[in-house]
PDB file of N, CA and C in Angstrom:
ATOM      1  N   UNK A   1       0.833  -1.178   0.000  1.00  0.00           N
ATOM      2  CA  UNK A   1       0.000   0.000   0.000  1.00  0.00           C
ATOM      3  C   UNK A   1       0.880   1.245   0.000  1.00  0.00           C
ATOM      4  N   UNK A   2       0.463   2.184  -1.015  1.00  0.00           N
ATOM      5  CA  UNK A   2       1.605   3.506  -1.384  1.00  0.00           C
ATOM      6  C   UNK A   2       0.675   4.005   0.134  1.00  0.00           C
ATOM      7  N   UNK A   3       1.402   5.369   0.480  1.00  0.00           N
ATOM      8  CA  UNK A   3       0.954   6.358   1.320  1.00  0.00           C
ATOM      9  C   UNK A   3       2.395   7.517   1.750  1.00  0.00           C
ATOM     10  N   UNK A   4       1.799   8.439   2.378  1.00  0.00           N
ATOM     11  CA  UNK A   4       2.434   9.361   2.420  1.00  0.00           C
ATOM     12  C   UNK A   4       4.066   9.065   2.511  1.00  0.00           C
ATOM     13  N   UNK A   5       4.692   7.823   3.451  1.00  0.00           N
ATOM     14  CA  UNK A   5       5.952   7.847   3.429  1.00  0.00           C
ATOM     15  C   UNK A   5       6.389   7.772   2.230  1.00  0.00           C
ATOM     16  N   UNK A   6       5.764   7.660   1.053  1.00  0.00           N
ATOM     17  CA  UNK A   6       6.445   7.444  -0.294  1.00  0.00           C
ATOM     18  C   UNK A   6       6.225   8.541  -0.801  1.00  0.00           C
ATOM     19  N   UNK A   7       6.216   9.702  -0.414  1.00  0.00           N
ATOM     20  CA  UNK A   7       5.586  10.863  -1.062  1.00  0.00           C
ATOM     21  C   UNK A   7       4.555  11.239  -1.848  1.00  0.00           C
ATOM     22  N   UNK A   8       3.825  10.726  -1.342  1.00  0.00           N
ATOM     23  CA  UNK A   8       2.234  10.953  -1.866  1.00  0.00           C
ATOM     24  C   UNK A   8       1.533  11.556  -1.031  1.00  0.00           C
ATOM     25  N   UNK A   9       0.566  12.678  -1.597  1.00  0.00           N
ATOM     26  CA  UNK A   9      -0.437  13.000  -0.672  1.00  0.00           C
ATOM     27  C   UNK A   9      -1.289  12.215   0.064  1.00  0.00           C
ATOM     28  N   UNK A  10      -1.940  13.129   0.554  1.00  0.00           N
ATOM     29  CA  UNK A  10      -3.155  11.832   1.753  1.00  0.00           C
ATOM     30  C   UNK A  10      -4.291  12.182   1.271  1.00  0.00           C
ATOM     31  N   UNK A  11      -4.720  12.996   0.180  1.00  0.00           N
ATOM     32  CA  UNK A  11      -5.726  12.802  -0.259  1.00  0.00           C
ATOM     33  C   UNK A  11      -5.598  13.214  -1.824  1.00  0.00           C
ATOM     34  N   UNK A  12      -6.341  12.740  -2.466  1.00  0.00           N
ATOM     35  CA  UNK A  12      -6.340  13.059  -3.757  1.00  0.00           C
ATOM     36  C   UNK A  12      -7.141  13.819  -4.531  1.00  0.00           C
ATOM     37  N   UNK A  13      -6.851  15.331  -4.661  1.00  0.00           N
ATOM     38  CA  UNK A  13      -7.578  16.341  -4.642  1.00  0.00           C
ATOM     39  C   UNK A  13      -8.121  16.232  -6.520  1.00  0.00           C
ATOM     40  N   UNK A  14      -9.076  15.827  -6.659  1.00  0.00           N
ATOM     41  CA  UNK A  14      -9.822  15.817  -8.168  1.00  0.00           C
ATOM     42  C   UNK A  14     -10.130  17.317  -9.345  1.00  0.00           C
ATOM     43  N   UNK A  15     -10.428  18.525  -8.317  1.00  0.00           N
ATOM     44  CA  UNK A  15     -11.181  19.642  -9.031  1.00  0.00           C
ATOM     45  C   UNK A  15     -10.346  20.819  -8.144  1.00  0.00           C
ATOM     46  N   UNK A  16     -10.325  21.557  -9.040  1.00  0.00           N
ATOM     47  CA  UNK A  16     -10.456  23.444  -8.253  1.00  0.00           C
ATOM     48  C   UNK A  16     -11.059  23.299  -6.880  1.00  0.00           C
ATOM     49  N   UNK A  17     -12.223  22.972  -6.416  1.00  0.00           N
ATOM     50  CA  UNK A  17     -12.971  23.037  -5.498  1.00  0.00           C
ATOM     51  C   UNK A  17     -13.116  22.357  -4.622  1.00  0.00           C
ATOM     52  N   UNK A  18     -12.137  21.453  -4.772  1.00  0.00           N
ATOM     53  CA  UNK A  18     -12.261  19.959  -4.626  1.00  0.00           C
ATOM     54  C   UNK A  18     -11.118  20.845  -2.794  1.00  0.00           C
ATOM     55  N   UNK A  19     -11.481  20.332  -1.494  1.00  0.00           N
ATOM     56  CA  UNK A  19     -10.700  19.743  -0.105  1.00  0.00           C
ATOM     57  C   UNK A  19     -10.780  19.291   0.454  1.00  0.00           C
ATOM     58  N   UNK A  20      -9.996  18.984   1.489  1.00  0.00           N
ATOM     59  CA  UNK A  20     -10.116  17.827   2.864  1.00  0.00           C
ATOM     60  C   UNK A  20     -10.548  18.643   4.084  1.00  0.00           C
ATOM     61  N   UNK A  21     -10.958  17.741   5.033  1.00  0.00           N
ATOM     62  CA  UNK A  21     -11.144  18.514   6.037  1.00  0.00           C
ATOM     63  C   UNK A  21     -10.419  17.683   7.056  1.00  0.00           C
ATOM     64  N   UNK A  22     -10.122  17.995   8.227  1.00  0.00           N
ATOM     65  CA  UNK A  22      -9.367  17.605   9.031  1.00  0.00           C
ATOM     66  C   UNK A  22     -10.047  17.561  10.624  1.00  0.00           C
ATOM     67  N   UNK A  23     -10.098  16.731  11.849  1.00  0.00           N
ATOM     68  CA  UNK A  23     -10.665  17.320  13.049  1.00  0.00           C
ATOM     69  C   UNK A  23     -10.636  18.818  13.735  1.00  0.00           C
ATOM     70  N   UNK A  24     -11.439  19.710  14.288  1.00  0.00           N
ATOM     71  CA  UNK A  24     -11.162  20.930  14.350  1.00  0.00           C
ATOM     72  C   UNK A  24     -11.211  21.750  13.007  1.00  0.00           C
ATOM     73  N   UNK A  25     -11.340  21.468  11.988  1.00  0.00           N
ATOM     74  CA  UNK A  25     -11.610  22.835  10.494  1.00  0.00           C
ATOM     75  C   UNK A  25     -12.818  23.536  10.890  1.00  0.00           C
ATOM     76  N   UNK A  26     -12.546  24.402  10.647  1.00  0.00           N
ATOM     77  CA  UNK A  26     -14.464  24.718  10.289  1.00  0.00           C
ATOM     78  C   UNK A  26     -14.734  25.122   8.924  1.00  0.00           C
ATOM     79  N   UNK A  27     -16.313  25.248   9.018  1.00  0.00           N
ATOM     80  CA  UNK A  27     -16.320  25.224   7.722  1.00  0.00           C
ATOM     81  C   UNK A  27     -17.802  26.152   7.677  1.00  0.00           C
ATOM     82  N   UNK A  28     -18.317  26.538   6.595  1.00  0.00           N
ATOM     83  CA  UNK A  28     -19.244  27.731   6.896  1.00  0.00           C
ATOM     84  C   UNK A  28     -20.171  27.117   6.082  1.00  0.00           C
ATOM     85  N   UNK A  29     -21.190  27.331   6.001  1.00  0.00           N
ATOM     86  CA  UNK A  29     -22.765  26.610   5.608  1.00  0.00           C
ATOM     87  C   UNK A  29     -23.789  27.902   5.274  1.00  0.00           C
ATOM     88  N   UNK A  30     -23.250  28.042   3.599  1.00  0.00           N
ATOM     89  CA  UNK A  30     -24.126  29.511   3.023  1.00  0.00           C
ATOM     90  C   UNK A  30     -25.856  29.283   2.859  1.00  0.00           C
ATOM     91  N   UNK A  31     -25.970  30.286   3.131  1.00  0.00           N
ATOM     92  CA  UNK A  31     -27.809  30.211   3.368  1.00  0.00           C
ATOM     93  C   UNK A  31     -27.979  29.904   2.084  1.00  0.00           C
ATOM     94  N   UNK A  32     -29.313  29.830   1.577  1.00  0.00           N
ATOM     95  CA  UNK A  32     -30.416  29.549   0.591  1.00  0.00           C
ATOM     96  C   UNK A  32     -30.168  30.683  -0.691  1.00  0.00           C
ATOM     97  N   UNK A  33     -29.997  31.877  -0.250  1.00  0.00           N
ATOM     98  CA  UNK A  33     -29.456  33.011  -0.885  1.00  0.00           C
ATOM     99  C   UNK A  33     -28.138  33.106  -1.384  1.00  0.00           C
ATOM    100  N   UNK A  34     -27.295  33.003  -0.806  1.00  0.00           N
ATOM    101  CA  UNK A  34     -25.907  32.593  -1.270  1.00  0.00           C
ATOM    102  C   UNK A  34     -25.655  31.486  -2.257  1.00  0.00           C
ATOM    103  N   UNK A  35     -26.360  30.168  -2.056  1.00  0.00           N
ATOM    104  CA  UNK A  35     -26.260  29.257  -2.900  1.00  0.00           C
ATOM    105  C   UNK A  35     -27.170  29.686  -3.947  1.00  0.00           C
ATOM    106  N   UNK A  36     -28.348  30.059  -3.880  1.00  0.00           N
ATOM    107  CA  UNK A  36     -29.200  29.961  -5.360  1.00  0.00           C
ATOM    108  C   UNK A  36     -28.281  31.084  -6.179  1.00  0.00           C
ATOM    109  N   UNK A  37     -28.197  32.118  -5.459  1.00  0.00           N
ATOM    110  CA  UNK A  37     -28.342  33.419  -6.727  1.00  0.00           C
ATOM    111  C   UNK A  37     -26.745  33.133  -6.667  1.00  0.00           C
ATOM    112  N   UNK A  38     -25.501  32.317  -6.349  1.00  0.00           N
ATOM    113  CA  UNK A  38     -24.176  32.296  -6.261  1.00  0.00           C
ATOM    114  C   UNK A  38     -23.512  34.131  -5.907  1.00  0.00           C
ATOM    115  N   UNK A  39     -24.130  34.632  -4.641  1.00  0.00           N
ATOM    116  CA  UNK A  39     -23.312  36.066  -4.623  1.00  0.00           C
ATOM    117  C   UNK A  39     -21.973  35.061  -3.351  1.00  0.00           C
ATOM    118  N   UNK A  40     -21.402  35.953  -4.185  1.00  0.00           N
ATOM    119  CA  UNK A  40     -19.946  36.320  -3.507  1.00  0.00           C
ATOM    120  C   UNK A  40     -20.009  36.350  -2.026  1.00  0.00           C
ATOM    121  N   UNK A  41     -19.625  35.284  -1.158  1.00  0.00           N
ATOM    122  CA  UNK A  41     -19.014  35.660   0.280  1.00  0.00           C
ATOM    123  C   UNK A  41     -18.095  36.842   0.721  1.00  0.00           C
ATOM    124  N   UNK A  42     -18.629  37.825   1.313  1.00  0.00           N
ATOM    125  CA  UNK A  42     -17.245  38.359   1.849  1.00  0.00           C
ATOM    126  C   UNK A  42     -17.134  38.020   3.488  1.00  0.00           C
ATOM    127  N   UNK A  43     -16.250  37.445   3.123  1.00  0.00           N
ATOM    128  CA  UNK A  43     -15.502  36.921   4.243  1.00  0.00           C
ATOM    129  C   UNK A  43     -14.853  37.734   5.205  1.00  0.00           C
ATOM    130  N   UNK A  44     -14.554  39.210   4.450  1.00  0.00           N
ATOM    131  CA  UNK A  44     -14.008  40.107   5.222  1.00  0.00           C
ATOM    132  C   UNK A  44     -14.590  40.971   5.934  1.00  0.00           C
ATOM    133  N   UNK A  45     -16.108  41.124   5.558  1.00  0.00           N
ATOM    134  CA  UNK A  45     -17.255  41.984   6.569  1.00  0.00           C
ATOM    135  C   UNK A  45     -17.777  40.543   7.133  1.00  0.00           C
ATOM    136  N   UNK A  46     -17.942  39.415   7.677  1.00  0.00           N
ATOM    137  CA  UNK A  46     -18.442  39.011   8.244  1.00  0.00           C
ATOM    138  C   UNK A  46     -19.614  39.260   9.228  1.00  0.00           C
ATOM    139  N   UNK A  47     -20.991  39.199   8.868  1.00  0.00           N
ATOM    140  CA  UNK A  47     -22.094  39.786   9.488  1.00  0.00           C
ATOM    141  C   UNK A  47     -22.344  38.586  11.108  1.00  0.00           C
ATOM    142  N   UNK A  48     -22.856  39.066  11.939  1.00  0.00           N
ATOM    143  CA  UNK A  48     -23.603  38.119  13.464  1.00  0.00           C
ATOM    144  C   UNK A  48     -24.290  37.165  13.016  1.00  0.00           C
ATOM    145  N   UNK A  49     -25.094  36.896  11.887  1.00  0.00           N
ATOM    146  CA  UNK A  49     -26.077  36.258  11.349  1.00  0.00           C
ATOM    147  C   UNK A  49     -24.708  34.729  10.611  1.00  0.00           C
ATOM    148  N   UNK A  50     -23.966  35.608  10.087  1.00  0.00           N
ATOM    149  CA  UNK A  50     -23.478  34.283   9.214  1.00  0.00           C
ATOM    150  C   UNK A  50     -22.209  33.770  10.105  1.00  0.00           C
ATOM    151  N   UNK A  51     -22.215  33.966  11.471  1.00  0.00           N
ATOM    152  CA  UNK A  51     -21.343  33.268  12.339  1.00  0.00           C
ATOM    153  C   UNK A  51     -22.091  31.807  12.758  1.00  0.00           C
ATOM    154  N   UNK A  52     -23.530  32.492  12.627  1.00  0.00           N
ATOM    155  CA  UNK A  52     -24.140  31.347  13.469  1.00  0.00           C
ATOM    156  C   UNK A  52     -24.202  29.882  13.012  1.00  0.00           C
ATOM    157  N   UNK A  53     -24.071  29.833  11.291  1.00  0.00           N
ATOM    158  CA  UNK A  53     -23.347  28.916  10.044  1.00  0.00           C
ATOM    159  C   UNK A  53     -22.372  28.269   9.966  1.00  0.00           C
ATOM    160  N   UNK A  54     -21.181  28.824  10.846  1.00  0.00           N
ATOM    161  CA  UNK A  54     -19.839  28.092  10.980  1.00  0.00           C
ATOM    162  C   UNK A  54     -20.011  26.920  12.321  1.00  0.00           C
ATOM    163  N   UNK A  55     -19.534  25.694  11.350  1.00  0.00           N
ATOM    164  CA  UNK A  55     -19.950  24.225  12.316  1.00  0.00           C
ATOM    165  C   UNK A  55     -18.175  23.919  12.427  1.00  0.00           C
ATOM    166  N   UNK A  56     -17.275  23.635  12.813  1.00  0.00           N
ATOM    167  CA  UNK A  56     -16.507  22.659  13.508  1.00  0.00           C
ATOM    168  C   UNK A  56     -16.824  20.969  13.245  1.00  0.00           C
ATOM    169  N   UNK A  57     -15.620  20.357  12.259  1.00  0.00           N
ATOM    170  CA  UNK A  57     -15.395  18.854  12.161  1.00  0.00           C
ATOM    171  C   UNK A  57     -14.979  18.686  13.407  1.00  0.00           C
ATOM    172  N   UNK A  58     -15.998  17.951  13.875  1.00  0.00           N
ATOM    173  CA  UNK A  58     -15.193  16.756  14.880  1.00  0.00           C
ATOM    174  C   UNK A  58     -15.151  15.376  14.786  1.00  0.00           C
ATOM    175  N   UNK A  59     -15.456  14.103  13.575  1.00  0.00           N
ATOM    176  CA  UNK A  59     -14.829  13.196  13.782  1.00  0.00           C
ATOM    177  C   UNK A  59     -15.332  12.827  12.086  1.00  0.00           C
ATOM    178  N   UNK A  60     -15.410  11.250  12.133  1.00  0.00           N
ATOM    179  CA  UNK A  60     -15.412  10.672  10.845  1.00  0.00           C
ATOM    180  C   UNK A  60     -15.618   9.587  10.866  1.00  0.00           C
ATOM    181  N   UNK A  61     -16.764   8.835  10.054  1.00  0.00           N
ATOM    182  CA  UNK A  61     -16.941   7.533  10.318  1.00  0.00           C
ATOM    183  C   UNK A  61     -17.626   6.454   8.617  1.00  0.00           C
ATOM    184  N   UNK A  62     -16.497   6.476   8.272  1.00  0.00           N
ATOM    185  CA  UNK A  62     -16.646   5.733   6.960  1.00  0.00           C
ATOM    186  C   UNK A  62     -17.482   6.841   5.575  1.00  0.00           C
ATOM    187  N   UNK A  63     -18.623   7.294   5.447  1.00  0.00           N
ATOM    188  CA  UNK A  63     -18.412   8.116   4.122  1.00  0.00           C
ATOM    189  C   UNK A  63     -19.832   9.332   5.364  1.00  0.00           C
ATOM    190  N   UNK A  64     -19.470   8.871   6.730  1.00  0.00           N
ATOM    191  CA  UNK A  64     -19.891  10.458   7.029  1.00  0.00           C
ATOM    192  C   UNK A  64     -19.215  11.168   7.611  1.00  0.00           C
ATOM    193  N   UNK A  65     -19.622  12.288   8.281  1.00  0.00           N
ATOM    194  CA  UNK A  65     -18.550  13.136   8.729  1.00  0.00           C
ATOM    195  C   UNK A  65     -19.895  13.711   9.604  1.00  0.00           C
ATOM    196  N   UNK A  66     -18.875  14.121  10.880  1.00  0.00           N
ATOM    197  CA  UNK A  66     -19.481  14.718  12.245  1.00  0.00           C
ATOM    198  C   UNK A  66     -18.868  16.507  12.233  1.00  0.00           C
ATOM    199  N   UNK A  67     -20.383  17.013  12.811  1.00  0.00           N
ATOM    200  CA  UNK A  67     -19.789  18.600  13.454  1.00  0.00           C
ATOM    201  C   UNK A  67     -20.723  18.867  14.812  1.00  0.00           C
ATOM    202  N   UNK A  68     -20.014  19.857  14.918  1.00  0.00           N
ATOM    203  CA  UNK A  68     -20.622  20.731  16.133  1.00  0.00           C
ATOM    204  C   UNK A  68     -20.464  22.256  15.884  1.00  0.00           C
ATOM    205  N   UNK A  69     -21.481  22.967  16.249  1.00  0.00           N
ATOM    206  CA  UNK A  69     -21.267  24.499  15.986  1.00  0.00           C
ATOM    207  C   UNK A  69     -20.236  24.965  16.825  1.00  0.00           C
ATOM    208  N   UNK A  70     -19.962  25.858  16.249  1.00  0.00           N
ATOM    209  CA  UNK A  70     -18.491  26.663  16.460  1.00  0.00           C
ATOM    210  C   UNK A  70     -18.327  27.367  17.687  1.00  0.00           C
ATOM    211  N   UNK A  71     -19.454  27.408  18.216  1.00  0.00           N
ATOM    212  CA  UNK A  71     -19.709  28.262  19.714  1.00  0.00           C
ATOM    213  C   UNK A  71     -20.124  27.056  20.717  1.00  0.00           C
ATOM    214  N   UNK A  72     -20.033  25.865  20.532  1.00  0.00           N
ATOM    215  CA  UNK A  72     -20.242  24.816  21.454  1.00  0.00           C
ATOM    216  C   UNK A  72     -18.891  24.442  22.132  1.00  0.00           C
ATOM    217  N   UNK A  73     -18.885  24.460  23.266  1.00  0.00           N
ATOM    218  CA  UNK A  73     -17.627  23.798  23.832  1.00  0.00           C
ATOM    219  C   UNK A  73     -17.924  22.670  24.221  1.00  0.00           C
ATOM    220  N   UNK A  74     -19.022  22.061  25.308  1.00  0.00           N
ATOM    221  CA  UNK A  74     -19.869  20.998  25.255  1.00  0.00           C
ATOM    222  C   UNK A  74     -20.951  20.790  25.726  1.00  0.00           C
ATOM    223  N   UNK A  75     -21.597  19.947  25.581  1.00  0.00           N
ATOM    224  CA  UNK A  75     -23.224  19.999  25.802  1.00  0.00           C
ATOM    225  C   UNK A  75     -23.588  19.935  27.419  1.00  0.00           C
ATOM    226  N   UNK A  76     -24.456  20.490  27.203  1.00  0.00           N
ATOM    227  CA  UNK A  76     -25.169  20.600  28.841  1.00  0.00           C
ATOM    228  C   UNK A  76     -26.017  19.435  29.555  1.00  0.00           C
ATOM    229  N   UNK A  77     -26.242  19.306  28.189  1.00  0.00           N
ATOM    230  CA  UNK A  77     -27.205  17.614  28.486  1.00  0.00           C
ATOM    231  C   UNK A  77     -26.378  16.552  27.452  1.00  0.00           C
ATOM    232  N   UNK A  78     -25.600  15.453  28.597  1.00  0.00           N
ATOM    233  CA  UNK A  78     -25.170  14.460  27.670  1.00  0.00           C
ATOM    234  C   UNK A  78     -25.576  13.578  26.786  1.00  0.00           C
ATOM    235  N   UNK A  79     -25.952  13.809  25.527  1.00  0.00           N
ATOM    236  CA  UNK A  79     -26.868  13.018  24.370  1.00  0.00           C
ATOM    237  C   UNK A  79     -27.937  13.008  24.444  1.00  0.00           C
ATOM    238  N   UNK A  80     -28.648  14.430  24.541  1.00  0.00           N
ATOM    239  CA  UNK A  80     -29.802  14.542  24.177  1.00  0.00           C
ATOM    240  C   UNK A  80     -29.614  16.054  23.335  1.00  0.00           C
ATOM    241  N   UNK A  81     -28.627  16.626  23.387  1.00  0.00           N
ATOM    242  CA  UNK A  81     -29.068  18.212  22.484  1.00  0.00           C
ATOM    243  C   UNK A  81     -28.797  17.544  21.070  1.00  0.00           C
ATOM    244  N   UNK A  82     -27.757  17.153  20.626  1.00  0.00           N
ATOM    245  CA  UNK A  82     -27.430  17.041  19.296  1.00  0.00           C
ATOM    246  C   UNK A  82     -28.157  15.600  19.034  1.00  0.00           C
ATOM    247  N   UNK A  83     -27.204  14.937  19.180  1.00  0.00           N
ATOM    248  CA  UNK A  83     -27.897  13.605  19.172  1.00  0.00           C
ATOM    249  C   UNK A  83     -27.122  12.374  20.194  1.00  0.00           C
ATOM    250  N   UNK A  84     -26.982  11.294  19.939  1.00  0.00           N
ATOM    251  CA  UNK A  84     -26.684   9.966  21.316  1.00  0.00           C
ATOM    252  C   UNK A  84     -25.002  10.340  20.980  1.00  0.00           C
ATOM    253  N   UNK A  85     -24.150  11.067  19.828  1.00  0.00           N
ATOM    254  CA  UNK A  85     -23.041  10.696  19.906  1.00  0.00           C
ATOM    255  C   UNK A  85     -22.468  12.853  20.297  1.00  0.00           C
ATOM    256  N   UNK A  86     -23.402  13.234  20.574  1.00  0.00           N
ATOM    257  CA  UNK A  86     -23.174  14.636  20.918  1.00  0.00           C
ATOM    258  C   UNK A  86     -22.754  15.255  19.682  1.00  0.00           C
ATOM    259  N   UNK A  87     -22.815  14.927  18.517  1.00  0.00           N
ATOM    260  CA  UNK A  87     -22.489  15.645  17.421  1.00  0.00           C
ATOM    261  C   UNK A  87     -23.678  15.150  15.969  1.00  0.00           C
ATOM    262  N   UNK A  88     -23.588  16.333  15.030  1.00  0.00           N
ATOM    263  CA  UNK A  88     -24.413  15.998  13.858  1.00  0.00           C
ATOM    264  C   UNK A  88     -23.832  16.126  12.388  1.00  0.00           C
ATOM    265  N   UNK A  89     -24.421  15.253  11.545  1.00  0.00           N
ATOM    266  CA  UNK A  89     -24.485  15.618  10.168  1.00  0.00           C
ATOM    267  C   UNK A  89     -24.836  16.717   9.661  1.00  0.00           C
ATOM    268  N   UNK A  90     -26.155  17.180  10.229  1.00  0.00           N
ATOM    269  CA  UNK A  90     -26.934  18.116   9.367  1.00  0.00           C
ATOM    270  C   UNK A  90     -26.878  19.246  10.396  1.00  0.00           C
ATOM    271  N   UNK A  91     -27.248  20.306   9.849  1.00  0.00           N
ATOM    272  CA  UNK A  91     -27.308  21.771  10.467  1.00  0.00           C
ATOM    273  C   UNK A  91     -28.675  22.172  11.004  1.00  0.00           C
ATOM    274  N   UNK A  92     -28.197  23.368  11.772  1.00  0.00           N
ATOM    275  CA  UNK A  92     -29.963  23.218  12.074  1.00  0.00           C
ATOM    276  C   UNK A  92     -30.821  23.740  11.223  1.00  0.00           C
ATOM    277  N   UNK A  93     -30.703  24.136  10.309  1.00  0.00           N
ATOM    278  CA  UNK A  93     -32.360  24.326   9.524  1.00  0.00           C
ATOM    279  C   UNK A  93     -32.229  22.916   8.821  1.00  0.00           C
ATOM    280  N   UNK A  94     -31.483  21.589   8.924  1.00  0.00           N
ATOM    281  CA  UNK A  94     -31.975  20.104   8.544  1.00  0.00           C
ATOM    282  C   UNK A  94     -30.878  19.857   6.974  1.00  0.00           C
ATOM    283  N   UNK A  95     -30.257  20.556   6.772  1.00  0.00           N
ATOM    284  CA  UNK A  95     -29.344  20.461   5.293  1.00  0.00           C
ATOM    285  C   UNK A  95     -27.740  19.387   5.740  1.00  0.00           C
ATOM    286  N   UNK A  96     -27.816  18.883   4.706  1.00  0.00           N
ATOM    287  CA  UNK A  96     -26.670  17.821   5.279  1.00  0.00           C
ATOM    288  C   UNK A  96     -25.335  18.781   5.088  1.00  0.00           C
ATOM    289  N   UNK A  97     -24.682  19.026   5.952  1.00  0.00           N
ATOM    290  CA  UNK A  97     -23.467  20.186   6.057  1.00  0.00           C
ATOM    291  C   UNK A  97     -22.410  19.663   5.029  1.00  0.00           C
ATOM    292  N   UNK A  98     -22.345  18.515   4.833  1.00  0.00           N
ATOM    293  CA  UNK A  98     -21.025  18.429   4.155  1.00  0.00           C
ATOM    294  C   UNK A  98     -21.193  18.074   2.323  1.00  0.00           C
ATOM    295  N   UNK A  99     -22.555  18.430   2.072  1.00  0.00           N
ATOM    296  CA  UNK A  99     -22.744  18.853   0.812  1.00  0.00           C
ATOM    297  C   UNK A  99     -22.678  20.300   0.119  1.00  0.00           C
ATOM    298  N   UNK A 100     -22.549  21.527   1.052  1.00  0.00           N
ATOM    299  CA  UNK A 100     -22.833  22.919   0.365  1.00  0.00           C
ATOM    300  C   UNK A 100     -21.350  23.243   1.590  1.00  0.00           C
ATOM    301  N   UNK A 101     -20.941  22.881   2.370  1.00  0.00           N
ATOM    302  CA  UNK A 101     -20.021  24.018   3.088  1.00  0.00           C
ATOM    303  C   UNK A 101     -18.537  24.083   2.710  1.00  0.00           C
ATOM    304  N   UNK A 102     -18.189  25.434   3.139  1.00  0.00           N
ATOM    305  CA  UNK A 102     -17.243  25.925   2.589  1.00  0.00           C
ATOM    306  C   UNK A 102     -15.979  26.107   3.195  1.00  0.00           C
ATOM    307  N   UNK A 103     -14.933  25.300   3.225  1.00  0.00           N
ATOM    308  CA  UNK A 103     -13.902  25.686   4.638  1.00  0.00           C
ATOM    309  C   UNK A 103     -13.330  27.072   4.606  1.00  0.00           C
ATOM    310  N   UNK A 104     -12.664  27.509   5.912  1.00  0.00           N
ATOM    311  CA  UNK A 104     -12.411  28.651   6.199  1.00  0.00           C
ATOM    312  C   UNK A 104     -11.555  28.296   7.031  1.00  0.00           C
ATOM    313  N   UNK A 105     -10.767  29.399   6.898  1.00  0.00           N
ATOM    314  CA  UNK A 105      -9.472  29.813   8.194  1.00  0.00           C
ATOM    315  C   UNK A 105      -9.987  31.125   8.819  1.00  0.00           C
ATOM    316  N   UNK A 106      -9.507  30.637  10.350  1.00  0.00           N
ATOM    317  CA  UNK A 106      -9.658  31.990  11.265  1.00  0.00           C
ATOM    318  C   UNK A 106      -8.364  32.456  11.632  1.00  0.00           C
ATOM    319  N   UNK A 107      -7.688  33.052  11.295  1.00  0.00           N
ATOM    320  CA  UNK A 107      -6.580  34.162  11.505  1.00  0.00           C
ATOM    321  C   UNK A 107      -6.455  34.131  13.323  1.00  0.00           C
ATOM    322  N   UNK A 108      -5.158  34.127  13.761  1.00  0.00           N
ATOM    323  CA  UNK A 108      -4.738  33.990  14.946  1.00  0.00           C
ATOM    324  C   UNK A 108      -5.044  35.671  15.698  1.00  0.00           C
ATOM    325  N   UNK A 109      -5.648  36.560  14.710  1.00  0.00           N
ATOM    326  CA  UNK A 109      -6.231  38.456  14.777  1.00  0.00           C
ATOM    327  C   UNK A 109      -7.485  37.913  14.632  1.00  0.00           C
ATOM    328  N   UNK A 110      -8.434  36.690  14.175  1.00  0.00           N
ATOM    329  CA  UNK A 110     -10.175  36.852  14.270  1.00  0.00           C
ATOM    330  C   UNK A 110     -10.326  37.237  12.635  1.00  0.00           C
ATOM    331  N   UNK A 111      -9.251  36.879  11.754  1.00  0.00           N
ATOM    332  CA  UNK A 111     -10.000  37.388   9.911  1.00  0.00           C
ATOM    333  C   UNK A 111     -10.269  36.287   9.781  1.00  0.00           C
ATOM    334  N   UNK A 112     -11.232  35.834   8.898  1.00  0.00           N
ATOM    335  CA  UNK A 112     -12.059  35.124   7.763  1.00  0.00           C
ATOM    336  C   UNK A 112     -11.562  34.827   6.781  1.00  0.00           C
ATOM    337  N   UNK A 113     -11.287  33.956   6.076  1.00  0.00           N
ATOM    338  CA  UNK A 113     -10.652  33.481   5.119  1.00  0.00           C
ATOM    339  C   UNK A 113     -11.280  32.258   4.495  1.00  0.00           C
ATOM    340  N   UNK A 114     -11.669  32.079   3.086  1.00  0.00           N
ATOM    341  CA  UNK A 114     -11.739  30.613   2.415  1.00  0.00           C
ATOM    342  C   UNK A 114     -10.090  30.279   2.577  1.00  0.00           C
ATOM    343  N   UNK A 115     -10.600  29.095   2.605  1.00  0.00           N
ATOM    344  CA  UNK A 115      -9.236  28.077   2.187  1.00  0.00           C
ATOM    345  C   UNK A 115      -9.232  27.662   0.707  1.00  0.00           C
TER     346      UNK A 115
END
C-alpha cells in the first residue's frame, strides 16, 4: 500500500474546489441566498447572522462526517441536544453540512478566510 511515506499525498484532490477537512476545520454553511443566486461571500465583513453557520469537524466515520457548531464547547445535556453521539451531520435548519459548506481559516487576529 503507497501512502504518504512514499511521497504521496493523503488525499487526492480531483477539481479546483475539490478539499479535505481535518478534526477541528471549520467550515461555513451559506444560506439559501448565497447558494441559489451564487453572490460572492465576503468573508471580510463578516455579518452576526453568518457566524451562526460556521460548524466545527469533529470526527469521521466511513463516508460520514461529524460537526458541532463553532460556539459549542460541550453539551449541557449528555446526548440529548445534538444527538446519542453529541455531534451531527446536518445543520440546524436540517441540510446535510457536508454537501454545500465551505472551509475557512480563522486568523490567529479573528480574519475570515476561504481556504
Amino acid at each position: 500500500m503507497k501512502g504518504q511515506k512514499q511521497g504521496l499525498s493523503a488525499v487526492d484532490l480531483k477539481g479546483i474546489n475539490d478539499f479535505y477537512l481535518c478534526p477541528n476545520d471549520l467550515v461555513y454553511i451559506p444560506s439559501e441566498d448565497e447558494i441559489e443566486n451564487k453572490i460572492k461571500i465576503d468573508f471580510n465583513n463578516f455579518k452576526k447572522e453568518q457566524t451562526n453557520r460556521v460548524y466545527k469537524v469533529v470526527s469521521f466515520s466511513g463516508t460520514q462526517i461529524f460537526f458541532v457548531k463553532q460556539e459549542i464547547a460541550t453539551s449541557i445535556v449528555n446526548k440529548a441536544e445534538f444527538s446519542t453521539l453529541n455531534k451531527m451531520e446536518r445543520s440546524i435548519n436540517g441540510s446535510m453540512i457536508k454537501e454545500n459548506c465551505i472551509k475557512i481559516n480563522v486568523g490567529r487576529l479573528g480574519n475570515i478566510s476561504k481556504e
